[in-house]
PDB file of N, CA and C in Angstrom:
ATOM      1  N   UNK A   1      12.731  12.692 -11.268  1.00  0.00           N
ATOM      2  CA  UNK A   1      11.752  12.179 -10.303  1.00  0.00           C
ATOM      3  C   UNK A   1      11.729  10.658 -10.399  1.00  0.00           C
ATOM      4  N   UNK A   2      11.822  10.049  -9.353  1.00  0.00           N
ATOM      5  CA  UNK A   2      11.686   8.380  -9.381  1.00  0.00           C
ATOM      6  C   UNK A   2      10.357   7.918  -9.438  1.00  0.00           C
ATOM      7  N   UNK A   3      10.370   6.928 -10.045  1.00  0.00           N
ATOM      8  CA  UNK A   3       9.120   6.464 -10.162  1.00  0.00           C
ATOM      9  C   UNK A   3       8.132   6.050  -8.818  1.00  0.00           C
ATOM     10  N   UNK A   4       8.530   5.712  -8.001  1.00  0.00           N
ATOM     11  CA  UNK A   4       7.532   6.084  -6.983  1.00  0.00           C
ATOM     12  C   UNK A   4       6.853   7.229  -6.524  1.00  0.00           C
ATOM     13  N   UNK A   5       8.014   8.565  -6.424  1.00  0.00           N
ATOM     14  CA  UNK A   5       7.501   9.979  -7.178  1.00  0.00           C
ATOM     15  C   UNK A   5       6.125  10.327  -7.984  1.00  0.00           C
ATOM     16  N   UNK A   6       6.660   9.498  -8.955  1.00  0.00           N
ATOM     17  CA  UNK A   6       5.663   9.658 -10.392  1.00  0.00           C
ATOM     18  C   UNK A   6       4.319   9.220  -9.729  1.00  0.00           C
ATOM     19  N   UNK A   7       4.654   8.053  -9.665  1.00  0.00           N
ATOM     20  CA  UNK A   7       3.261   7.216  -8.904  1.00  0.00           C
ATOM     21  C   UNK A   7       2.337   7.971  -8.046  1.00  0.00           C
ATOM     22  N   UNK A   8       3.303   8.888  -7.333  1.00  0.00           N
ATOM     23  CA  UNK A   8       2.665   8.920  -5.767  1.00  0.00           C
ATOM     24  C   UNK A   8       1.929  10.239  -6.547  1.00  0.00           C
ATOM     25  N   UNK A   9       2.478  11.114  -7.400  1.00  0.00           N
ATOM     26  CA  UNK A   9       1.899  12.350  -7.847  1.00  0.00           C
ATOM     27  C   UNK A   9       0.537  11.815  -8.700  1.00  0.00           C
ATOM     28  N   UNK A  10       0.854  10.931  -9.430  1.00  0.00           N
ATOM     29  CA  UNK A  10      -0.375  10.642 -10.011  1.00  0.00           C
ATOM     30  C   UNK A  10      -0.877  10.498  -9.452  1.00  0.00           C
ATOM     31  N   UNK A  11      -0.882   9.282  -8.053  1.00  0.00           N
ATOM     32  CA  UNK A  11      -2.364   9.009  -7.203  1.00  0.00           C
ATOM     33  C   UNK A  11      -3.036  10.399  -6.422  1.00  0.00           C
ATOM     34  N   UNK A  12      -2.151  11.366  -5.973  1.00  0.00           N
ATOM     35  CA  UNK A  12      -2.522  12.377  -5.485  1.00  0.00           C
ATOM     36  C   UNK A  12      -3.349  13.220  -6.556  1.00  0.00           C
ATOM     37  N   UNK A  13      -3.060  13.308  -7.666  1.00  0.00           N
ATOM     38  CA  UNK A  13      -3.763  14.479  -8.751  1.00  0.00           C
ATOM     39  C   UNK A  13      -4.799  13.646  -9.005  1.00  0.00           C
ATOM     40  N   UNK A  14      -5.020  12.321  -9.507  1.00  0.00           N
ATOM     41  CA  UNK A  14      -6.397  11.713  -9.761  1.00  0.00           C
ATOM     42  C   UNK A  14      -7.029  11.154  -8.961  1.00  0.00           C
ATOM     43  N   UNK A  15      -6.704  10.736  -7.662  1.00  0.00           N
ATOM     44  CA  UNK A  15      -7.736  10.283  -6.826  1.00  0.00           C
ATOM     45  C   UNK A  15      -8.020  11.197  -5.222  1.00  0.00           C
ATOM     46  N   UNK A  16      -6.679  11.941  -5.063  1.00  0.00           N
ATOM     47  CA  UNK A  16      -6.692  12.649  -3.912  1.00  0.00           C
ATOM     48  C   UNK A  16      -7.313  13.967  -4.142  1.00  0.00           C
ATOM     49  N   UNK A  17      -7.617  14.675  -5.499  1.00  0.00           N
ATOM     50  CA  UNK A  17      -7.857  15.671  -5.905  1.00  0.00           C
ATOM     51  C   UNK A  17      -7.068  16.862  -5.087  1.00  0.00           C
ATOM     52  N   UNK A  18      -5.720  16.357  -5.504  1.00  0.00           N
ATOM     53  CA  UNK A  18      -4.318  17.200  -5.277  1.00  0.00           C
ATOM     54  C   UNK A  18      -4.337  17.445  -3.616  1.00  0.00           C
ATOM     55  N   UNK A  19      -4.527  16.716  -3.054  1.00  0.00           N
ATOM     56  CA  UNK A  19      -4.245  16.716  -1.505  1.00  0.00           C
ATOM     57  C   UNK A  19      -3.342  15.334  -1.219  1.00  0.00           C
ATOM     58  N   UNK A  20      -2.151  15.813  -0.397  1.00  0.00           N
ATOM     59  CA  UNK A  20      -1.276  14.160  -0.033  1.00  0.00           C
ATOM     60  C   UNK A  20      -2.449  13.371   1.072  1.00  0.00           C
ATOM     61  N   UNK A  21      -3.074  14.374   1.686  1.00  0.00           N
ATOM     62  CA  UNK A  21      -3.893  13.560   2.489  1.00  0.00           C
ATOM     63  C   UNK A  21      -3.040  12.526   3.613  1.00  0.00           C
ATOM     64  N   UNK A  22      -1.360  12.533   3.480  1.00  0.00           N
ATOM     65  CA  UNK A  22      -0.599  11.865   4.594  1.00  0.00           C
ATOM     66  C   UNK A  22      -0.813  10.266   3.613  1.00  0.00           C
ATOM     67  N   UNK A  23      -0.711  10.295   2.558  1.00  0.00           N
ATOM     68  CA  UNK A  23      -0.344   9.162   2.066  1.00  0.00           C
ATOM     69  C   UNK A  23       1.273   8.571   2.015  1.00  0.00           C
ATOM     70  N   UNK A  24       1.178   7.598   2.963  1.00  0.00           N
ATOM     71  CA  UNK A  24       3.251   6.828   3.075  1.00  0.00           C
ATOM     72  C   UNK A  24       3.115   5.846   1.623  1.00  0.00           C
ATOM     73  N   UNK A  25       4.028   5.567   2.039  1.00  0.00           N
ATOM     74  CA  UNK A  25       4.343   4.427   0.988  1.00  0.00           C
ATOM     75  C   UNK A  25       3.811   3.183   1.369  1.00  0.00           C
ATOM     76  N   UNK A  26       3.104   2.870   2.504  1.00  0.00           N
ATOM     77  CA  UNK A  26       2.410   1.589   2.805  1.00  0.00           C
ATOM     78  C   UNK A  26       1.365   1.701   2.744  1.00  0.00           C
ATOM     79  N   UNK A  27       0.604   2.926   2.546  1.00  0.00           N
ATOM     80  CA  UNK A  27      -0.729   3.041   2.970  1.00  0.00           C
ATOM     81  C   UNK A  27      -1.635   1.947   1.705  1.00  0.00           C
ATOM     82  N   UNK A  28      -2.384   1.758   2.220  1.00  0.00           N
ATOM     83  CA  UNK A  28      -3.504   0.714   1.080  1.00  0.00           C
ATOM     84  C   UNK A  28      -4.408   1.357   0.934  1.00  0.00           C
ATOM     85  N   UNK A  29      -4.068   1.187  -0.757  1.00  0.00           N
ATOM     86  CA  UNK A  29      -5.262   2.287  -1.771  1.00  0.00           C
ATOM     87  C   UNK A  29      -6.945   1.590  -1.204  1.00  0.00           C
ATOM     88  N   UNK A  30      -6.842   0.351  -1.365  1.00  0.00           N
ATOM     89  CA  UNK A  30      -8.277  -0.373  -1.064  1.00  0.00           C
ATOM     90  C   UNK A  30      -8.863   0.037   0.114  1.00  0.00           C
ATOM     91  N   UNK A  31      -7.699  -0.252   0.993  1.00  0.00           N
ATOM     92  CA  UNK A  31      -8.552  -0.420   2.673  1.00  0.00           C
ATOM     93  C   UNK A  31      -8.951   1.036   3.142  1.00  0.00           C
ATOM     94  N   UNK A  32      -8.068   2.344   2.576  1.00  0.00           N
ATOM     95  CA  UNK A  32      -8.359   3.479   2.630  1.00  0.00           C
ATOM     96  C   UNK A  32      -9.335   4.137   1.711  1.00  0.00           C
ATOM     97  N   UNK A  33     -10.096   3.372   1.212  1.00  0.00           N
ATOM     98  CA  UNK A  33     -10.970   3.823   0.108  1.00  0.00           C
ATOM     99  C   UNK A  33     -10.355   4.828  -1.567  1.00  0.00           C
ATOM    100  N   UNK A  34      -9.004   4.907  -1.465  1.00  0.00           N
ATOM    101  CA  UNK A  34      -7.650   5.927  -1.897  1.00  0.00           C
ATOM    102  C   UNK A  34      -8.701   5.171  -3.819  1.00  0.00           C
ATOM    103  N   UNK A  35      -8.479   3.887  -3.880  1.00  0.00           N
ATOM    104  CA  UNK A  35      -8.859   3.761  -5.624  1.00  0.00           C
ATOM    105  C   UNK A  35      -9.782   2.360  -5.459  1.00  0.00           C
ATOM    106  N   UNK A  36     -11.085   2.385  -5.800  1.00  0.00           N
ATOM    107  CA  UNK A  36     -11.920   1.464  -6.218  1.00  0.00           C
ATOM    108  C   UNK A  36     -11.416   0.585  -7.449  1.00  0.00           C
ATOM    109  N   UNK A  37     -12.254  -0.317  -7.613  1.00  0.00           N
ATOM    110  CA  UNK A  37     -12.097  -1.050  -8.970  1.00  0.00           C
ATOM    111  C   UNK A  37     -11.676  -0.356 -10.077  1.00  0.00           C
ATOM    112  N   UNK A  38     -12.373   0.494 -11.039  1.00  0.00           N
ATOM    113  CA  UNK A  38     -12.057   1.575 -11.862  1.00  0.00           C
ATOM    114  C   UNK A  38     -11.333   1.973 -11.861  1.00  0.00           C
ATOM    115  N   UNK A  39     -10.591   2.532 -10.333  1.00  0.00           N
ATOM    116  CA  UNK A  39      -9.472   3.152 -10.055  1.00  0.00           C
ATOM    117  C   UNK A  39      -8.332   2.270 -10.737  1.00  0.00           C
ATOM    118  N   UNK A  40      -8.490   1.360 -10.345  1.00  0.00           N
ATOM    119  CA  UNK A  40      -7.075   0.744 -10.617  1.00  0.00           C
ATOM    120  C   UNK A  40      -6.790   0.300 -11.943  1.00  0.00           C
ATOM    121  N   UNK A  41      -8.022   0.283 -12.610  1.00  0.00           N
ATOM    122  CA  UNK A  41      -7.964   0.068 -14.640  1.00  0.00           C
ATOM    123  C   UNK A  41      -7.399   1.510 -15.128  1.00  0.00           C
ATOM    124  N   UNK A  42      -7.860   2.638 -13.868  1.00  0.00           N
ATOM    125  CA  UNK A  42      -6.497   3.891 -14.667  1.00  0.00           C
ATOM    126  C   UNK A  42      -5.447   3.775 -14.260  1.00  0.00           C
ATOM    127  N   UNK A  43      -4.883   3.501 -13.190  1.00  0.00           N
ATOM    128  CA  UNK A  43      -3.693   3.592 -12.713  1.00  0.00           C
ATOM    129  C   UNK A  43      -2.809   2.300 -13.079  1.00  0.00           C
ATOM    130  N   UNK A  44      -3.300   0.764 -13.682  1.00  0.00           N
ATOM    131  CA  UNK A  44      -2.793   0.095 -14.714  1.00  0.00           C
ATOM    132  C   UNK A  44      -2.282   0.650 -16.354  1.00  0.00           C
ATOM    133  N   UNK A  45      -3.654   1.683 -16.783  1.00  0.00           N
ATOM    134  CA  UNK A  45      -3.227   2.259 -17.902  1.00  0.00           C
ATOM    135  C   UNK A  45      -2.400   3.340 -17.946  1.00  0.00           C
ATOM    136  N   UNK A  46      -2.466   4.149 -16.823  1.00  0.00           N
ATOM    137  CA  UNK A  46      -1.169   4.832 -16.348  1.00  0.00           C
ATOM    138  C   UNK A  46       0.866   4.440 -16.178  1.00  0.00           C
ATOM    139  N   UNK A  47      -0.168   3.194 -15.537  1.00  0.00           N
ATOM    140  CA  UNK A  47       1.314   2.905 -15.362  1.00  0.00           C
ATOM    141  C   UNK A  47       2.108   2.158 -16.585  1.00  0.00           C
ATOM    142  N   UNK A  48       1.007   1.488 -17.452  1.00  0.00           N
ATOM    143  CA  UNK A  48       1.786   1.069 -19.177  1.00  0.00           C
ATOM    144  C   UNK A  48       2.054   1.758 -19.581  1.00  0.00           C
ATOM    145  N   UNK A  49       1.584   3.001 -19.705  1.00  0.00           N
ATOM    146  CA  UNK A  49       2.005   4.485 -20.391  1.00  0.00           C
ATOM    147  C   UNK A  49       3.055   5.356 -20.238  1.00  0.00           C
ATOM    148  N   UNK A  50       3.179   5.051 -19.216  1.00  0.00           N
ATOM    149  CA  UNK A  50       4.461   6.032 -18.275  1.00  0.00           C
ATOM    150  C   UNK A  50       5.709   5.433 -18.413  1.00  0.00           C
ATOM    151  N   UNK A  51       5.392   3.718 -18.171  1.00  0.00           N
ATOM    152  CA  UNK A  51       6.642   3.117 -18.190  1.00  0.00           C
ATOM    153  C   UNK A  51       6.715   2.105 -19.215  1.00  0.00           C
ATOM    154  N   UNK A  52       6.350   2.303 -19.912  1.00  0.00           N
ATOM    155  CA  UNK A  52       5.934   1.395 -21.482  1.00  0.00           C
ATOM    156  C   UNK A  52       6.263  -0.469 -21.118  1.00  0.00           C
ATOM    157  N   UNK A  53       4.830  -0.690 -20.796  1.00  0.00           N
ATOM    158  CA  UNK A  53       5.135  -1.660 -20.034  1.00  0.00           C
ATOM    159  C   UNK A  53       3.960  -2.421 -20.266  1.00  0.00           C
ATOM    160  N   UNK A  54       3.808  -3.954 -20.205  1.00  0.00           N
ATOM    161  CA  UNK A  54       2.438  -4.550 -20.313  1.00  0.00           C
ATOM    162  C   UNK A  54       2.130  -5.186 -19.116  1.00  0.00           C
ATOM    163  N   UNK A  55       0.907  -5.235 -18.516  1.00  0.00           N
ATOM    164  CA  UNK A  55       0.244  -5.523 -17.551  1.00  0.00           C
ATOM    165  C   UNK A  55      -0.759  -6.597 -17.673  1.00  0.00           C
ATOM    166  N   UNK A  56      -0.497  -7.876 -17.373  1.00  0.00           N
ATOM    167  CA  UNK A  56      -1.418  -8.952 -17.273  1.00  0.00           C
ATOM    168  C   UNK A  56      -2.640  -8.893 -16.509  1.00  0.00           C
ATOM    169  N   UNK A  57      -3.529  -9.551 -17.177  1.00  0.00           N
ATOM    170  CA  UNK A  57      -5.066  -9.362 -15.965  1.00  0.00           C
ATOM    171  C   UNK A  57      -4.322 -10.142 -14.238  1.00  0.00           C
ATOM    172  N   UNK A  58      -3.968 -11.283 -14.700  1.00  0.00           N
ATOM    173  CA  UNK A  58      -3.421 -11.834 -13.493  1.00  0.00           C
ATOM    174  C   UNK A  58      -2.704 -11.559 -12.349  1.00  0.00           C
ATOM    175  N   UNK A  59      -1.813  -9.813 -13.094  1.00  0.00           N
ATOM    176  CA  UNK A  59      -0.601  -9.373 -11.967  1.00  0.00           C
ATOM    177  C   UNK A  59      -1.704  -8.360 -11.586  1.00  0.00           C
ATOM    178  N   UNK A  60      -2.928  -8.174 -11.989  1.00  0.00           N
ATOM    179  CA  UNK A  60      -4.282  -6.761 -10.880  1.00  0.00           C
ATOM    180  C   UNK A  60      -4.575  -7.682  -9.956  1.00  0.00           C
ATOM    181  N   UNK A  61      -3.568  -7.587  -9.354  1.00  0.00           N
ATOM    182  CA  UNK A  61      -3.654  -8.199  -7.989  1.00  0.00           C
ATOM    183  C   UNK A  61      -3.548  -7.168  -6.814  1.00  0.00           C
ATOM    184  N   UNK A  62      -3.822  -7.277  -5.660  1.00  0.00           N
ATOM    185  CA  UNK A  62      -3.785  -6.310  -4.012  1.00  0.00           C
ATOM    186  C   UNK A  62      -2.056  -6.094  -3.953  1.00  0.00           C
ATOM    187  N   UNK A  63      -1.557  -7.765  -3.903  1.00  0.00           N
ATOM    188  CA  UNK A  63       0.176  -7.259  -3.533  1.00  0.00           C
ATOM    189  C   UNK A  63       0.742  -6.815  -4.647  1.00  0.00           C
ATOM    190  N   UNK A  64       0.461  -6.689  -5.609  1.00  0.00           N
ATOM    191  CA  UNK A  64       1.393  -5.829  -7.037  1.00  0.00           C
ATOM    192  C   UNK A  64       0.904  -3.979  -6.420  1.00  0.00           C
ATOM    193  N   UNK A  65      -0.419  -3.787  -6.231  1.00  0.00           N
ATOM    194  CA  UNK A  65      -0.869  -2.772  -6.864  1.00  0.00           C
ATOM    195  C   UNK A  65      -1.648  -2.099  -5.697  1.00  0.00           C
ATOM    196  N   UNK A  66      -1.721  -2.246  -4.454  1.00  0.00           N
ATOM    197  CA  UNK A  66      -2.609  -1.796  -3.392  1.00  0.00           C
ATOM    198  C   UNK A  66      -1.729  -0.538  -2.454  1.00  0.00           C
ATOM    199  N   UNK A  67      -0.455  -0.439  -3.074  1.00  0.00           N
ATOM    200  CA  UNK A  67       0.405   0.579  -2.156  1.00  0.00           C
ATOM    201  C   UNK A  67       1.859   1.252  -2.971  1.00  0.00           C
ATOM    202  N   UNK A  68       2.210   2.149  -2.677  1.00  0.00           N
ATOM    203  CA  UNK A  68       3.384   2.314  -3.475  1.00  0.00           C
ATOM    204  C   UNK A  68       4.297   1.461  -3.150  1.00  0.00           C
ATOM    205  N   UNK A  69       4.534   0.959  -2.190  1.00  0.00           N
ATOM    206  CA  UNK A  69       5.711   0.198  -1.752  1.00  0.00           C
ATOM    207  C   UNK A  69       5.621  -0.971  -2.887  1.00  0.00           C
ATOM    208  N   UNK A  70       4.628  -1.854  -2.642  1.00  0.00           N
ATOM    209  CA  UNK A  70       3.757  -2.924  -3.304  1.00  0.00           C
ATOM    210  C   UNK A  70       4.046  -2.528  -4.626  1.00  0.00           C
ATOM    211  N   UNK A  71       4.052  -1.031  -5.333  1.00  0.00           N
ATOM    212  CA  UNK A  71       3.682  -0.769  -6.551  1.00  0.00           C
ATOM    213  C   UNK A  71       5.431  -0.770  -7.165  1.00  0.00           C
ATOM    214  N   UNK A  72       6.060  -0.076  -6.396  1.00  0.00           N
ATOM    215  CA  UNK A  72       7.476  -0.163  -6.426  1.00  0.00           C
ATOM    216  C   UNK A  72       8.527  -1.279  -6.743  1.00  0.00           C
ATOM    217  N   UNK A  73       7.771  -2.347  -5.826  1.00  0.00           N
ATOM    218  CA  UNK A  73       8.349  -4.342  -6.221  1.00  0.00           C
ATOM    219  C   UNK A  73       8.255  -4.347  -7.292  1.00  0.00           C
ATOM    220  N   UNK A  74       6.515  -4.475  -7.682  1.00  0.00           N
ATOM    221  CA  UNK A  74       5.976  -4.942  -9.135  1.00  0.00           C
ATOM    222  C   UNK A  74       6.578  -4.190  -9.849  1.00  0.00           C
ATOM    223  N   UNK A  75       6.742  -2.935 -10.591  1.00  0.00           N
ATOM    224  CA  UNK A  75       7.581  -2.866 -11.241  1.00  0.00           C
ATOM    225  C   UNK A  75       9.304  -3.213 -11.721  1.00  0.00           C
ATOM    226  N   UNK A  76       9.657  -3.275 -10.494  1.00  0.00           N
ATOM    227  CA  UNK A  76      11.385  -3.594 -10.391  1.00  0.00           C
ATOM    228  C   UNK A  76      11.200  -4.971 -11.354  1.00  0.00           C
ATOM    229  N   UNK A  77      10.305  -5.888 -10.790  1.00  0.00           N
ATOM    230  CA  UNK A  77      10.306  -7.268 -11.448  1.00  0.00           C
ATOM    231  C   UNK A  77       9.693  -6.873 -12.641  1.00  0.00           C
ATOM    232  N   UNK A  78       8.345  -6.159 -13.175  1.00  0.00           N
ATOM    233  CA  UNK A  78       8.391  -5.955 -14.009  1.00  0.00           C
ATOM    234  C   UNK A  78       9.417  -5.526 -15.293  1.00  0.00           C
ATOM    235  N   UNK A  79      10.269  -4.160 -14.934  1.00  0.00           N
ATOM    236  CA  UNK A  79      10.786  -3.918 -15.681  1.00  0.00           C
ATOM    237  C   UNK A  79      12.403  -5.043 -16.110  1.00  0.00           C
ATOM    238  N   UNK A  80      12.775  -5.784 -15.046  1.00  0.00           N
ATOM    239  CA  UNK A  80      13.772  -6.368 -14.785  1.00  0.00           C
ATOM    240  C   UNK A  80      13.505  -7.546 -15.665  1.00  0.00           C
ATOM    241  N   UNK A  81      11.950  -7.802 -15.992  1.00  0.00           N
ATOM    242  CA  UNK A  81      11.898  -8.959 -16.381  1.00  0.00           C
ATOM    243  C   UNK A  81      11.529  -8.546 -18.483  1.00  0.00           C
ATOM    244  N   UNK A  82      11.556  -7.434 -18.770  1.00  0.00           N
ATOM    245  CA  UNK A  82      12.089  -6.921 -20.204  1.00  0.00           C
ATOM    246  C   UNK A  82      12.890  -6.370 -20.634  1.00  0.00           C
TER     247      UNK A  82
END
C-alpha cells in the first residue's frame, strides 16, 4: 500500500468513522471540517510513527498537511531530505 493509501485509510478510520465520504486527494481536511486542530496533532503523530519521521512545529502548516496531495509533497521532501 503507498503511502497516500496509508494516509487516506487512516483519515477515513479516525476522522471519517470508516466512511470515504468521496474524499479525492485535493479535498481540504480544514475547509471540509474532515480534522480540526487536535486533529492534526494525531495525524502529525501518526504520520512520525508510520514513517519514522520528525515533524517541526513550523512544517503544521495548511500546504504540508490540509490534503493528501499536500500531504504526499511534504513527505517526498520530507523523507528525501533524511
Amino acid at each position: 500500500m503507498g503511502k497516500k493509501n496509508k494516509i487516506k485509510a487512516f483519515i477515513i478510520e479516525n476522522f471519517l468513522f470508516g466512511e470515504d465520504n468521496d474524499l479525492k486527494d485535493d479535498t481540504s481536511f480544514l475547509e471540509e471540517g474532515i480534522i480540526d486542530s487536535t486533529g492534526v496533532l494525531e495525524l502529525v503523530e501518526y504520520l512520525e510513527e508510520e514513517f519514522d519521521i520528525e515533524i517541526d512545529d513550523e512544517d503544521m502548516i495548511p500546504e504540508n498537511l490540509d490534503s493528501l496531495n499536500n500531504l504526499e509533497q511534504f513527505l517526498k521532501k520530507l523523507l528525501k531530505a533524511s
